[in-house]
Protein backbone atom coordinates (compact mmCIF):
# COMPACT_ATOMS: atom_id res chain seq x y z
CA UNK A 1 1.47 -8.01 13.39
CA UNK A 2 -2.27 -9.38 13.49
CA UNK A 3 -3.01 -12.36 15.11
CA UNK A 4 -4.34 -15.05 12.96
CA UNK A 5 -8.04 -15.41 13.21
CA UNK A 6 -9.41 -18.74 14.28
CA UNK A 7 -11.63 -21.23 12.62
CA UNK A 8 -14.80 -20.48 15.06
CA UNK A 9 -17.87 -19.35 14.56
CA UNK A 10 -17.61 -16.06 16.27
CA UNK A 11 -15.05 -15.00 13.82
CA UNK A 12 -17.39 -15.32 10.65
CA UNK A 13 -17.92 -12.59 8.81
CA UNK A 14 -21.33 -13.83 8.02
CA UNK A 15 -24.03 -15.62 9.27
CA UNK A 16 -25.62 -17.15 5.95
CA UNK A 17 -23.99 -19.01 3.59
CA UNK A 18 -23.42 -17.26 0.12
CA UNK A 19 -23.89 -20.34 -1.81
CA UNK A 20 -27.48 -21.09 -0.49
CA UNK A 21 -28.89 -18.00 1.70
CA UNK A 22 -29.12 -20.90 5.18
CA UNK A 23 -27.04 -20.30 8.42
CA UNK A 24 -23.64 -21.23 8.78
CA UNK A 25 -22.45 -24.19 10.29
CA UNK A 26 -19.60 -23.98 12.76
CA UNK A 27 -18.23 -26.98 11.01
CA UNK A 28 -18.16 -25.54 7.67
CA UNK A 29 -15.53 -22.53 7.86
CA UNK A 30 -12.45 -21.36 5.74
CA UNK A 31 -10.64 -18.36 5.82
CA UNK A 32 -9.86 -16.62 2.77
CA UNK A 33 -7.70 -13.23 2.77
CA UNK A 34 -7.49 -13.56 6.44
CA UNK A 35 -11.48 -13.14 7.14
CA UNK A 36 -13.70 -16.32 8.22
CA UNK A 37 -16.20 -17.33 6.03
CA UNK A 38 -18.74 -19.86 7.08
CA UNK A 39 -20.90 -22.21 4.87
CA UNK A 40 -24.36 -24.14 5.72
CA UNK A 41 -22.03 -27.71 5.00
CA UNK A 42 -18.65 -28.47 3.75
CA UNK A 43 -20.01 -29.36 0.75
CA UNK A 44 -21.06 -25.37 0.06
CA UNK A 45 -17.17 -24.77 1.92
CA UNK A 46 -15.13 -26.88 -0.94
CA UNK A 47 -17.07 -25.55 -3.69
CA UNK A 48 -16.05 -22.53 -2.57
CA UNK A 49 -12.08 -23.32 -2.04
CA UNK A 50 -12.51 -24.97 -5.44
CA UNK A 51 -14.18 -21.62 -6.93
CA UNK A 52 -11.20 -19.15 -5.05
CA UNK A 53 -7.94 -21.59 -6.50
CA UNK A 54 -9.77 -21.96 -10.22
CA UNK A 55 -10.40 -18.27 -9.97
CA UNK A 56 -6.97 -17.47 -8.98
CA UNK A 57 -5.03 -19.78 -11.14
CA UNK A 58 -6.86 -17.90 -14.21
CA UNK A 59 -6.15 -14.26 -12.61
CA UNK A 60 -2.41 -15.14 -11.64
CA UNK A 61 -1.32 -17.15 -15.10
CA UNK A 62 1.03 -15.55 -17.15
């Protein structure tokens, strides 16, 4: 079994945030599907985890 990746970040998969193009901030990660993502602020972070459990909910209602 993998080992859980850690909230640092060396373990982002990216080094810009996708919400407004500036570099992450190491205390602005998530991890979604396993991979680190990192965001310029938490704001950019929660509007993300909002984004992901709206999205989801929609996908995974019967």
């Amino acid at each position: 079994m993998r080992e859980p990746k850690k909230l640092e970040l060396k373990n982002a998969i990216n080094d810009k945030c996708p919400w407004s193009g500036n570099p992450i901030d190491k205390n602005s990660l998530t991890i979604y599907q396993g991979e680190v993502f990192g965001f310029c602020n938490p704001d950019c972070r929660d509007k993300f985890e909002k984004a992901i459990d709206v999205f989801e909910s929609l996908l995974f209602t019967p």
